[in-house]
C-alpha atoms as a PDB file:
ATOM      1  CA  UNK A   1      22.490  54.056   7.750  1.00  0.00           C
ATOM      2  CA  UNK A   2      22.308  56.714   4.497  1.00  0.00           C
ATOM      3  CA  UNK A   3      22.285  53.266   2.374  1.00  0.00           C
ATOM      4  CA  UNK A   4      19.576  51.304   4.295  1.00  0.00           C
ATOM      5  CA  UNK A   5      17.384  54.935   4.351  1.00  0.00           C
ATOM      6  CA  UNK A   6      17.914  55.116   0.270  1.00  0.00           C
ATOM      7  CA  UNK A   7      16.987  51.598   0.140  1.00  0.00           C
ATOM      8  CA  UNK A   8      13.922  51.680   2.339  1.00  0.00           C
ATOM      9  CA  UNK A   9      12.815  55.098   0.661  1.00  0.00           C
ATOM     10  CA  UNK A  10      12.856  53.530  -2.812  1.00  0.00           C
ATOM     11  CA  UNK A  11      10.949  50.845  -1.953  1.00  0.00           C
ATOM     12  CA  UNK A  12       8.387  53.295  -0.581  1.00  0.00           C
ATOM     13  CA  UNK A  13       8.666  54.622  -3.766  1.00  0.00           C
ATOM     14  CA  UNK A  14       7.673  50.755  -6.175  1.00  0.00           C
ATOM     15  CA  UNK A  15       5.015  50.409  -3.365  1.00  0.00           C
ATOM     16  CA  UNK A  16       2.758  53.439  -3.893  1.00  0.00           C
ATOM     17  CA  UNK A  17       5.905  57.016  -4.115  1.00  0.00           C
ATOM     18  CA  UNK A  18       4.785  58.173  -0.072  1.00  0.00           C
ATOM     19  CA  UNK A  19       8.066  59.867   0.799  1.00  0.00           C
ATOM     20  CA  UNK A  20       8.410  58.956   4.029  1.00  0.00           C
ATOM     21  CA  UNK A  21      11.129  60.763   6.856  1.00  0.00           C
ATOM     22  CA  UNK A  22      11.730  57.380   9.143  1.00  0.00           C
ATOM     23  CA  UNK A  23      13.780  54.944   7.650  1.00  0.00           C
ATOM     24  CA  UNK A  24      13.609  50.629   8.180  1.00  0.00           C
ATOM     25  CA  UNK A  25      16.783  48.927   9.754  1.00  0.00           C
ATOM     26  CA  UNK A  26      15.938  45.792   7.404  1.00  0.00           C
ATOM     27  CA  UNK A  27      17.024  45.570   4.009  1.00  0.00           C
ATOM     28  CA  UNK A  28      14.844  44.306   1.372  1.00  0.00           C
ATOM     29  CA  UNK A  29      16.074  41.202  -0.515  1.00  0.00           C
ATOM     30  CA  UNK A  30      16.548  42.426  -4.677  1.00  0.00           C
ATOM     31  CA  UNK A  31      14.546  39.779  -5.146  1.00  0.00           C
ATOM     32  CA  UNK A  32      11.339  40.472  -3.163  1.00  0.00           C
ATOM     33  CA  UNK A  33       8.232  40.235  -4.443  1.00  0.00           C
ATOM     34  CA  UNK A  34       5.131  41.810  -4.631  1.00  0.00           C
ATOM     35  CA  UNK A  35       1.962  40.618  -6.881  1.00  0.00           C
ATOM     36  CA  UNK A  36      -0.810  42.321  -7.232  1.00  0.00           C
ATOM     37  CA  UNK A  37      -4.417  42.064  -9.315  1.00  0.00           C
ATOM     38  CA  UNK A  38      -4.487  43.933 -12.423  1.00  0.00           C
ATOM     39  CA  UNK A  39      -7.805  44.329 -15.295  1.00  0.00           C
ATOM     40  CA  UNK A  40      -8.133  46.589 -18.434  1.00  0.00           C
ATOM     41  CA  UNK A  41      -8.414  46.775 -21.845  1.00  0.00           C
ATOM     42  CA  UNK A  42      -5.698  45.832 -24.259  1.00  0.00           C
ATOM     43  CA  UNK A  43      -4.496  48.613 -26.401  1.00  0.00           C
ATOM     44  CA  UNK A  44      -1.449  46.963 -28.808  1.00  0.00           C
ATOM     45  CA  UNK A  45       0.748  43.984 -28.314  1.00  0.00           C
ATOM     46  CA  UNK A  46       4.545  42.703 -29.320  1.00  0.00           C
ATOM     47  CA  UNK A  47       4.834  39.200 -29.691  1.00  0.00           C
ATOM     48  CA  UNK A  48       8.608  39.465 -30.531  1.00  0.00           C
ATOM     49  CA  UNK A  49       9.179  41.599 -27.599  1.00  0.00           C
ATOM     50  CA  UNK A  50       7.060  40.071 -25.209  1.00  0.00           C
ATOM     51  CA  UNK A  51       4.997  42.761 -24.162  1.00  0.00           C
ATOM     52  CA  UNK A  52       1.348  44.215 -24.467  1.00  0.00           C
ATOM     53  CA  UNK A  53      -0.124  47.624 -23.541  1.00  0.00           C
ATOM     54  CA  UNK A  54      -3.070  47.923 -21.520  1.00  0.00           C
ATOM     55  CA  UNK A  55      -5.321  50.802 -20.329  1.00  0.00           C
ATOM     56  CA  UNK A  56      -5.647  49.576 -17.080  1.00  0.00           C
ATOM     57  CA  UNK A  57      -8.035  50.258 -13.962  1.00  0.00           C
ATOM     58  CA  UNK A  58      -6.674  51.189 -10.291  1.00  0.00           C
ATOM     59  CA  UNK A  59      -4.555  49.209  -8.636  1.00  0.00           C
ATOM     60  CA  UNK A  60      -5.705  49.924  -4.928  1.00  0.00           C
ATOM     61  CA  UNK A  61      -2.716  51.229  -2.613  1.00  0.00           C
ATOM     62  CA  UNK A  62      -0.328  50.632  -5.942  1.00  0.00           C
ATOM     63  CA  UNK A  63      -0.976  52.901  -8.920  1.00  0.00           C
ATOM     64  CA  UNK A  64      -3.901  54.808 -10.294  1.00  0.00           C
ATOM     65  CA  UNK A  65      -5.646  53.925 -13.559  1.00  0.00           C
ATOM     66  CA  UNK A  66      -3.258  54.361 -16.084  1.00  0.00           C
ATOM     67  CA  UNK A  67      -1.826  53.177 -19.660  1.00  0.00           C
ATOM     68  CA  UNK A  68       1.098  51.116 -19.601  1.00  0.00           C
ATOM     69  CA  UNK A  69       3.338  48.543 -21.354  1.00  0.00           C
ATOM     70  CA  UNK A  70       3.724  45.380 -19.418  1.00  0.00           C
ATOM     71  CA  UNK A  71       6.599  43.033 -20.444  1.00  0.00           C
ATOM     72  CA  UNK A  72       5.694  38.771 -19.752  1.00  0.00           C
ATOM     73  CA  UNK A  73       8.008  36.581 -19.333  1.00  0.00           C
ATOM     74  CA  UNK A  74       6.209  33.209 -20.714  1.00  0.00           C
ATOM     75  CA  UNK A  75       5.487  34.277 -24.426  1.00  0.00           C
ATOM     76  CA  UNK A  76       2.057  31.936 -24.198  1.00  0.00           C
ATOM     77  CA  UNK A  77       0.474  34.259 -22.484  1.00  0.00           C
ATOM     78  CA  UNK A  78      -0.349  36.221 -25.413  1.00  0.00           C
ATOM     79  CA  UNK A  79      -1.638  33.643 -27.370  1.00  0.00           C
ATOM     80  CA  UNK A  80      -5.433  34.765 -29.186  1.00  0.00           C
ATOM     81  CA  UNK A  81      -5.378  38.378 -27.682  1.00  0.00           C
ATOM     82  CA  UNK A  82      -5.805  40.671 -29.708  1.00  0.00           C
ATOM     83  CA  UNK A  83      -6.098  44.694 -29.023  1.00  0.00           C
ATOM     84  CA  UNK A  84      -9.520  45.681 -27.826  1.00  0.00           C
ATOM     85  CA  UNK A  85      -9.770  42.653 -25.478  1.00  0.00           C
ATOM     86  CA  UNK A  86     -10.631  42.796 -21.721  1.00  0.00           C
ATOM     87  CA  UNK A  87      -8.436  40.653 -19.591  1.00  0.00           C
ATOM     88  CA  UNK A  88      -6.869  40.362 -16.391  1.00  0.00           C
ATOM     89  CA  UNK A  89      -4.117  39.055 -14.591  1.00  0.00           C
ATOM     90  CA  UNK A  90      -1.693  39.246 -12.250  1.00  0.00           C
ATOM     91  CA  UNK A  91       1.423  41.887 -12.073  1.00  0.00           C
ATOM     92  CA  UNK A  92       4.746  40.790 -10.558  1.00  0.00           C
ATOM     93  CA  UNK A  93       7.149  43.698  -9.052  1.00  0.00           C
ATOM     94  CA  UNK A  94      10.289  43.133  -7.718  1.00  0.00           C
ATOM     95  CA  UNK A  95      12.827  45.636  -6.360  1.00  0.00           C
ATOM     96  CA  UNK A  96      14.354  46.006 -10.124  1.00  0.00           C
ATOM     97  CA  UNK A  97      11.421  44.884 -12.868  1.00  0.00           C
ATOM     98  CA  UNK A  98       8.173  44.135 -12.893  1.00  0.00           C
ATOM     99  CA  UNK A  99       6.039  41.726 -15.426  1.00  0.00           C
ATOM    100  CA  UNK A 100       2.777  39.919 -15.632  1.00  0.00           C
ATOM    101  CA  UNK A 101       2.539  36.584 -14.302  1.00  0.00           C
ATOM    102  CA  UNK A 102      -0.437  35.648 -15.472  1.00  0.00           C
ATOM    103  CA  UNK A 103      -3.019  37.088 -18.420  1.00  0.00           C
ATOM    104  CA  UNK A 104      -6.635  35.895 -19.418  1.00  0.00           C
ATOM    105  CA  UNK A 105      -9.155  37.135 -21.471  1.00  0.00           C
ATOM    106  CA  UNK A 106     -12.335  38.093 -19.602  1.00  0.00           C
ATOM    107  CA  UNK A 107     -14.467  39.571 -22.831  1.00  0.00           C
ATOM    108  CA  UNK A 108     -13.408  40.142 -26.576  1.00  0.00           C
ATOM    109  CA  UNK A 109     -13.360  43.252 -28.183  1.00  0.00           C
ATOM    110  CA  UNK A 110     -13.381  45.005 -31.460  1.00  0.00           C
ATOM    111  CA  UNK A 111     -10.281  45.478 -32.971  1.00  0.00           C
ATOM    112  CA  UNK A 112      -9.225  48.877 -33.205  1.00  0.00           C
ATOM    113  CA  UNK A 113      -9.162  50.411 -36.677  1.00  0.00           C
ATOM    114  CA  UNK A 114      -5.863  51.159 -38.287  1.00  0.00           C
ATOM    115  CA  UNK A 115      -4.693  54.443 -38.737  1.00  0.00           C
ATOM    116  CA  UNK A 116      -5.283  56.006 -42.435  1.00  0.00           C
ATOM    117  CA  UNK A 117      -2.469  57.611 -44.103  1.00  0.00           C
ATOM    118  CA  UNK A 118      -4.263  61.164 -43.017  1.00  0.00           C
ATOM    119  CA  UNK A 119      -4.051  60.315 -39.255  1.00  0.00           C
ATOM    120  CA  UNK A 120      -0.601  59.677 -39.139  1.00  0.00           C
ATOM    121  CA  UNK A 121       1.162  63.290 -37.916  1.00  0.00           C
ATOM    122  CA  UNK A 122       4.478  63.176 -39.368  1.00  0.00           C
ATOM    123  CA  UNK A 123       7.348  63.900 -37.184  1.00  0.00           C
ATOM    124  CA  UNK A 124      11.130  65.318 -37.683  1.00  0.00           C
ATOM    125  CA  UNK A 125      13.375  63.306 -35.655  1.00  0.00           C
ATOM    126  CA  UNK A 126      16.530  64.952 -34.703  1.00  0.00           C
ATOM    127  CA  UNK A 127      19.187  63.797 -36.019  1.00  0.00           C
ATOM    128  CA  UNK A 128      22.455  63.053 -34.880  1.00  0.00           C
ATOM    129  CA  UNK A 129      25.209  65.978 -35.128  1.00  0.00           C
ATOM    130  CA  UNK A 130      22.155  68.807 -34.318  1.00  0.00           C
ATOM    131  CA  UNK A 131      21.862  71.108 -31.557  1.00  0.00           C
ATOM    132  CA  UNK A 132      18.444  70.361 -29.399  1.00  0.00           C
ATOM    133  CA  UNK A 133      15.967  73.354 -29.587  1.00  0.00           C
ATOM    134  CA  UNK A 134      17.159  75.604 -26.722  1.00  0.00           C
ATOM    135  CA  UNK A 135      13.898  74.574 -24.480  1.00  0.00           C
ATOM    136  CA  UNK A 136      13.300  76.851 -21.249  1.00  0.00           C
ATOM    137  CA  UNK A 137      12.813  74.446 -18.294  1.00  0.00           C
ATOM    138  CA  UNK A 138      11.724  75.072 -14.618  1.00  0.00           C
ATOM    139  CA  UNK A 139      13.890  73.232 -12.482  1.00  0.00           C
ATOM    140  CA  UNK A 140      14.047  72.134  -9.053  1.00  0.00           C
ATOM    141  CA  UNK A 141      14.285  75.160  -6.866  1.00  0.00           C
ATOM    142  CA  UNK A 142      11.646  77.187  -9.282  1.00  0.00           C
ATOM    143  CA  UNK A 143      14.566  78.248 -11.248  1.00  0.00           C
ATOM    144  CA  UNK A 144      14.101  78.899 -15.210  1.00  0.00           C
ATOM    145  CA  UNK A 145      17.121  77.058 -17.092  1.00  0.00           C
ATOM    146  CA  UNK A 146      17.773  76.696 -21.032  1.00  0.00           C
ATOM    147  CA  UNK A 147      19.750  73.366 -22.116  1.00  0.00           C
ATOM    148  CA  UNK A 148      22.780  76.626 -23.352  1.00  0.00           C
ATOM    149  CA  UNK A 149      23.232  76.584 -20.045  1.00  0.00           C
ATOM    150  CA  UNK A 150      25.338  73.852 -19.808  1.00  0.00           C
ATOM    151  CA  UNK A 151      27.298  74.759 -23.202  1.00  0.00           C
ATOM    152  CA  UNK A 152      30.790  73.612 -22.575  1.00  0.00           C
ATOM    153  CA  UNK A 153      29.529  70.504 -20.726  1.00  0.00           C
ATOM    154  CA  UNK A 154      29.101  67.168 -21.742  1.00  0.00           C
ATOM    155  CA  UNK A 155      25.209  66.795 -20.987  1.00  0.00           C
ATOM    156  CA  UNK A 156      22.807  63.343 -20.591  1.00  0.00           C
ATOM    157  CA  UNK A 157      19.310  63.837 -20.498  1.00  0.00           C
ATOM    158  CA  UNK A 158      16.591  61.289 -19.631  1.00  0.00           C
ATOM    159  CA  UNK A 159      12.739  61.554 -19.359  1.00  0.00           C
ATOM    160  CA  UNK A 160      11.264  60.339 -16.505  1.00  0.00           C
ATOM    161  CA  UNK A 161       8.258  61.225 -13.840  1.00  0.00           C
ATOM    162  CA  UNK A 162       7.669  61.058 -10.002  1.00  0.00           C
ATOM    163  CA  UNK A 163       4.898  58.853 -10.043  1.00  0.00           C
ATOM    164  CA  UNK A 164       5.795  56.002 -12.197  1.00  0.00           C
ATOM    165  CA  UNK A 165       5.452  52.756  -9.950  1.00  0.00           C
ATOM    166  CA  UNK A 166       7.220  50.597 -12.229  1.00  0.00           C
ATOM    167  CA  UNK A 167      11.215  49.308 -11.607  1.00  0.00           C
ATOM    168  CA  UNK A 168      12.073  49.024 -14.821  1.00  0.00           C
ATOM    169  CA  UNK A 169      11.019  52.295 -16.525  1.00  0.00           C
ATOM    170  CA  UNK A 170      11.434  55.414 -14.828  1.00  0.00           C
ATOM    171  CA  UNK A 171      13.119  54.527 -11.670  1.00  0.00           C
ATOM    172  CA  UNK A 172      15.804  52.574 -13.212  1.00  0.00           C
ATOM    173  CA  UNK A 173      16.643  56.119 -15.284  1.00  0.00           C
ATOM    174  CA  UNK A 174      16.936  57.493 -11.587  1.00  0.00           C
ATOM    175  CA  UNK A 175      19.065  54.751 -10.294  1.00  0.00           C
ATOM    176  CA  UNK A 176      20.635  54.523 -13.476  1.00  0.00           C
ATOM    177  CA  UNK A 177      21.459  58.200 -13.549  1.00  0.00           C
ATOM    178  CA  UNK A 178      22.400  58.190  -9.488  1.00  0.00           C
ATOM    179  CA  UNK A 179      24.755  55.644 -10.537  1.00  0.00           C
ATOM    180  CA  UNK A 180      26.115  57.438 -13.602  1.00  0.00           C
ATOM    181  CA  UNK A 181      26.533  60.659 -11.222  1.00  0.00           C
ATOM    182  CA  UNK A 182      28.937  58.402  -8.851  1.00  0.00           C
ATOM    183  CA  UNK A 183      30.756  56.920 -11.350  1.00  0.00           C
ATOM    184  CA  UNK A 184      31.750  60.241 -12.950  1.00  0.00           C
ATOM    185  CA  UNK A 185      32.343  62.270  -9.979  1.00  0.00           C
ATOM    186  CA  UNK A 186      35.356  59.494  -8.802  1.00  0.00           C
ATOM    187  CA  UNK A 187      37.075  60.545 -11.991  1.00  0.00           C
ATOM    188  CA  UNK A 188      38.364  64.212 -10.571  1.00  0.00           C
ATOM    189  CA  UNK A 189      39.637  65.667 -14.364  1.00  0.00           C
ATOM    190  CA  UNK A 190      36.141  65.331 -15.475  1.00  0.00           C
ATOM    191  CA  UNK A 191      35.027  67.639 -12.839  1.00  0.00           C
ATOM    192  CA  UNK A 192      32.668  70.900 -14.038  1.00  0.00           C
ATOM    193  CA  UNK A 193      32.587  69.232 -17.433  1.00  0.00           C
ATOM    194  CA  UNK A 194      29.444  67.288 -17.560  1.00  0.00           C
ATOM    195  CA  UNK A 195      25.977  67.852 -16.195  1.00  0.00           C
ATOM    196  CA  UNK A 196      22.576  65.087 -15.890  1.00  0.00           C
ATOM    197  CA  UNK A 197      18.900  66.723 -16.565  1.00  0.00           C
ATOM    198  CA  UNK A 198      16.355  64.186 -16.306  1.00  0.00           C
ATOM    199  CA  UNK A 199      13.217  66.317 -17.416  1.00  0.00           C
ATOM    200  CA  UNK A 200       9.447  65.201 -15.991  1.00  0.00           C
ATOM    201  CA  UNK A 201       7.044  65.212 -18.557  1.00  0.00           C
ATOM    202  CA  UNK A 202       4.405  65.480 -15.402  1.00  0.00           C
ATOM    203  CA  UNK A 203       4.506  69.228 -14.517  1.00  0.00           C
ATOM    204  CA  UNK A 204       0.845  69.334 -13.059  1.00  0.00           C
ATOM    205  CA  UNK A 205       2.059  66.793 -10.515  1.00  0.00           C
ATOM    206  CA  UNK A 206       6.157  67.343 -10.295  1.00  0.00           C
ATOM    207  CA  UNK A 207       6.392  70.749  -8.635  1.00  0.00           C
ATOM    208  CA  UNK A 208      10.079  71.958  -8.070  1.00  0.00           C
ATOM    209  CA  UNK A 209       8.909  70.601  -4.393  1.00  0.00           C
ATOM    210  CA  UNK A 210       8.115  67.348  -5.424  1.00  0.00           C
ATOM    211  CA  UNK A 211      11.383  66.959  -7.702  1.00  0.00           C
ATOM    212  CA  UNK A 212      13.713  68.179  -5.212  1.00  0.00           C
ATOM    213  CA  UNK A 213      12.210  65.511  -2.900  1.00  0.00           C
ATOM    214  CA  UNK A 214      12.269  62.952  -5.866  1.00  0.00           C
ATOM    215  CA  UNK A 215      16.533  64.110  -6.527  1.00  0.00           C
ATOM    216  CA  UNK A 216      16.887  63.752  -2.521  1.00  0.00           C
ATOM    217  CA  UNK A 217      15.695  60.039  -2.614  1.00  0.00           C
ATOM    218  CA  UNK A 218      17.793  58.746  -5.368  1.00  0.00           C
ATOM    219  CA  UNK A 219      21.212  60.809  -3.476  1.00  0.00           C
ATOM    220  CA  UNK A 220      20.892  63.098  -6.184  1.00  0.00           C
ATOM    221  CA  UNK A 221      23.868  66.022  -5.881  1.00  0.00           C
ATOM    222  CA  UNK A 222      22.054  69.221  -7.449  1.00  0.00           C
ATOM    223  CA  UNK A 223      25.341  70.694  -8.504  1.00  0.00           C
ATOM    224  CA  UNK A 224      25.618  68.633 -11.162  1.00  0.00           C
ATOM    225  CA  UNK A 225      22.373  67.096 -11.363  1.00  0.00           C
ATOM    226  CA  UNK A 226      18.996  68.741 -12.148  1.00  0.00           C
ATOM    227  CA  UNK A 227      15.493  67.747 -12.272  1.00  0.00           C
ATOM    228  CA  UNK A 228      13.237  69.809 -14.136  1.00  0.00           C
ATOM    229  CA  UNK A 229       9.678  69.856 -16.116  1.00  0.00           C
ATOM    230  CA  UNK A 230       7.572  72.428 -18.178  1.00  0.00           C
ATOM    231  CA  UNK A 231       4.836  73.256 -19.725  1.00  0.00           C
ATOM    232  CA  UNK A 232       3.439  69.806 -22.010  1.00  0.00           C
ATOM    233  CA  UNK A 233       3.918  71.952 -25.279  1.00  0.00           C
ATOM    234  CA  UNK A 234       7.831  72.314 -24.241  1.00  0.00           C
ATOM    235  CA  UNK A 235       7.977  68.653 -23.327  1.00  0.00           C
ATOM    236  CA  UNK A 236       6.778  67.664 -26.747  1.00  0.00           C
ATOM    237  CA  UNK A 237       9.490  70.044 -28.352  1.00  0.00           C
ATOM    238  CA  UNK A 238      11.927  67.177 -27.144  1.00  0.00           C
ATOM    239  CA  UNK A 239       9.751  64.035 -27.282  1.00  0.00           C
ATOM    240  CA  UNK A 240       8.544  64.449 -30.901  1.00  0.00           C
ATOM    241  CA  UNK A 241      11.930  65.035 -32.030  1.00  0.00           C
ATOM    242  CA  UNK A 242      13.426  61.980 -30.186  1.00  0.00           C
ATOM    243  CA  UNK A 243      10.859  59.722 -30.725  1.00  0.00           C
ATOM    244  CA  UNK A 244       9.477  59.656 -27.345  1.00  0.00           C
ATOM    245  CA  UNK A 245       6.139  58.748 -27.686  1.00  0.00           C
ATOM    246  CA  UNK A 246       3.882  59.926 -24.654  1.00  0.00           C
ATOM    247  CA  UNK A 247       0.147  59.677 -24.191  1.00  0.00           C
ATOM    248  CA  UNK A 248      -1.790  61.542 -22.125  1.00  0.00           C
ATOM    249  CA  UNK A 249      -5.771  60.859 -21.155  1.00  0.00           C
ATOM    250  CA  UNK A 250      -6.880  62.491 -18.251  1.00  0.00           C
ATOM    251  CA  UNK A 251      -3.545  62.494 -16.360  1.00  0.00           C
ATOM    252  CA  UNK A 252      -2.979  58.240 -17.215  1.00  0.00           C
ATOM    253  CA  UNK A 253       0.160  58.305 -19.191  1.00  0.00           C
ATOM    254  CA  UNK A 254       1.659  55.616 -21.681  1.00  0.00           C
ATOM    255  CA  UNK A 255       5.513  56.236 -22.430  1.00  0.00           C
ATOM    256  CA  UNK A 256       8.553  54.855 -23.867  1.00  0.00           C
ATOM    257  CA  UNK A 257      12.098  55.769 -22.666  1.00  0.00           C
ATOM    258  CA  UNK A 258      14.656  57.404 -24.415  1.00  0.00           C
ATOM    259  CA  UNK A 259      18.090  59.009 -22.706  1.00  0.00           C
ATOM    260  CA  UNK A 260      20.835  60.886 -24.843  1.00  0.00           C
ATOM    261  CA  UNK A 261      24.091  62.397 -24.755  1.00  0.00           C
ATOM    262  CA  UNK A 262      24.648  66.041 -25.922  1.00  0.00           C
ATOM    263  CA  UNK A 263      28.329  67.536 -26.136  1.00  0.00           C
ATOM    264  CA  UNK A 264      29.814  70.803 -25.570  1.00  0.00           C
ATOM    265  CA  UNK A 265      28.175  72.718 -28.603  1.00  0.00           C
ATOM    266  CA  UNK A 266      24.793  71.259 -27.875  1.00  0.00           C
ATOM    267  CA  UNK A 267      24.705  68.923 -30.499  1.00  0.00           C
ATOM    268  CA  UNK A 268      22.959  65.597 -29.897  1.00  0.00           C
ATOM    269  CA  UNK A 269      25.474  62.666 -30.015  1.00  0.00           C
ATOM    270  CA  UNK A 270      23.337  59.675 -29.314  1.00  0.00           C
ATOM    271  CA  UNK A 271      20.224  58.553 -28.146  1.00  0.00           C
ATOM    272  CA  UNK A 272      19.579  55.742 -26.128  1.00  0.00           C
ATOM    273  CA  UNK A 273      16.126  53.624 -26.457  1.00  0.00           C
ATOM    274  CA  UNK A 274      15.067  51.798 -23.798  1.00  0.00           C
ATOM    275  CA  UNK A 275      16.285  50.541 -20.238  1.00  0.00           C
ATOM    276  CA  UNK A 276      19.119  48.476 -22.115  1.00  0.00           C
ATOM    277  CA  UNK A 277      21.988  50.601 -21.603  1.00  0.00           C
ATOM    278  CA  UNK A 278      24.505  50.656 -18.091  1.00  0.00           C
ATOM    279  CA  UNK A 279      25.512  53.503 -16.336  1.00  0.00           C
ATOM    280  CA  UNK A 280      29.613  52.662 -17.040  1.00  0.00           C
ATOM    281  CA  UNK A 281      28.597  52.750 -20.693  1.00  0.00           C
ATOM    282  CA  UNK A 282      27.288  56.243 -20.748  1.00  0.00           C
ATOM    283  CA  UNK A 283      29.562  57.148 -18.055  1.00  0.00           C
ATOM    284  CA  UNK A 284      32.562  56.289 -20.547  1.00  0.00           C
ATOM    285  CA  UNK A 285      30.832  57.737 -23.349  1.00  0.00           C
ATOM    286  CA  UNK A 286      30.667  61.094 -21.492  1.00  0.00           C
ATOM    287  CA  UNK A 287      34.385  60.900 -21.070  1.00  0.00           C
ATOM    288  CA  UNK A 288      35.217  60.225 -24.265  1.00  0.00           C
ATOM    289  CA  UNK A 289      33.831  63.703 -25.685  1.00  0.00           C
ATOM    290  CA  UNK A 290      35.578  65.125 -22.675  1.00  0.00           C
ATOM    291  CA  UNK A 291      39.039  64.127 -23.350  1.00  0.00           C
ATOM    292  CA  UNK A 292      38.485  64.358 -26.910  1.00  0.00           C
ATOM    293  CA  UNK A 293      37.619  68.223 -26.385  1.00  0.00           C
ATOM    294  CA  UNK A 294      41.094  68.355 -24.487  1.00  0.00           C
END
């Protein structure tokens, strides 16, 4: 019953994040799926990669306008658009991705102009073997942590935020991360020598309320996972440094995904881009430093 009410409350979740307190009896098949009408103005595009970034208008009783990268699966698609275009299509989500099915153009644009040398704000990345700035967080139950708090654990942080509707970005981190949390808590000499943060980069909407709700629905256990946000300038500390690009226009926001591993001393160890990496892979990373600490 606790599996089929995680189930049915994460599919809640893809179809528009209402928390819900009844649960379904049914299952949903993994590979369900659920289409719906999307419009909006392209922004970039990666042929190699298969995707393109659009600025996109509401998707009725789905997601509100907001800039996003779309992955397609039939590389055509993207033939003769170019950024600044107007098109529409259709977007395909499943229980564990999502992707557009189709893509026209509807009206051509003008190209956007290319950055000058002046516009471009340089950034320091961090850099492997550093301690992360010592950031001051609000967590889930209102409580003000620092990342030195969990000096003398092994700690993996992703970025992530309640209302992303997509499968493959920021509720795979969740399920990814309740995974990672099972995994290591089976192995009982690891135990009170790792932590998970995944830190919202949402805090107008993700209230310690609505995080503690958001940890409850992926099975989160707060002892050893927290979820936590803070001010956008505090955010950014971490994002500029790790490459994690976030834009922000009016509450629509484009991101990427990045999730690292920090050891004992604080020092960063490795980041992670993308939704390419498996919970057992991080999971044995994590006790690696562990047992090499021994």
């Amino acid at each position: 019953m606790k599996k089929m009410k995680h189930n049915r409350l994460r599919y809640t979740l893809i179809l528009g994040f209402i928390f819900v307190a009844s649960c379904s009896k049914q299952e949903k098949s993994p590979t369900e799926l659920v289409t719906f009408p999307l419009r909006g103005e392209v922004l970039s595009l990666d042929t190699v990669k298969q995707r393109i970034t659009i600025a996109h208008q509401e998707i009725p009783n789905y997601m509100i306008a907001m800039t996003m990268p779309f992955k397609v699966r039939d590389a055509r698609l993207l033939r003769g658009i170019v950024p600044g275009d107007s098109v529409q299509g259709t977007l395909a989500v499943s229980q564990t991705e999502s992707w557009l099915e189709t893509l026209v153009v509807i009206g051509k644009g003008e190209t956007p102009q290319t950055m000058s040398a002046e516009d471009v704000v340089m950034r320091r990345l961090f850099k492997i073997g550093e301690p992360l700035p010592d950031v001051l967080l609000t967590n889930h139950d209102g409580r003000r942590i620092r990342l030195s708090d969990f000096r003398g654990k092994v700690l993996a942080i992703t970025f992530i935020y309640t209302r992303c509707p997509l499968p493959d970005f920021c509720i795979r981190m969740s399920e990814h991360f309740a995974r990672l949390q099972k995994i290591l808590k089976q192995h009982e000499p690891l135990n009170g020598k790792w932590h998970l943060l995944s830190i919202s980069f949402d805090p107008t909407f993700d209230t310690p309320k609505v995080l503690k709700d958001y940890g409850h629905t992926y099975g989160a256990d707060f002892a050893t996972w927290d979820f936590a946000t803070e001010s956008v300038e505090t955010i950014l500390r971490l994002a500029n440094g790790l490459d994690l690009t976030l834009a922000d226009d009016e509450g629509l926001i484009q991101h990427n995904l990045r999730t690292v591993v920090v050891d004992q001393e604080g020092r960063l160890v490795n980041i992670t881009k993308g939704n390419e990496w498996t919970p057992n892979e991080v999971a044995q990373e994590i006790r690696s430093l562990i047992e090499k600490d021994v």
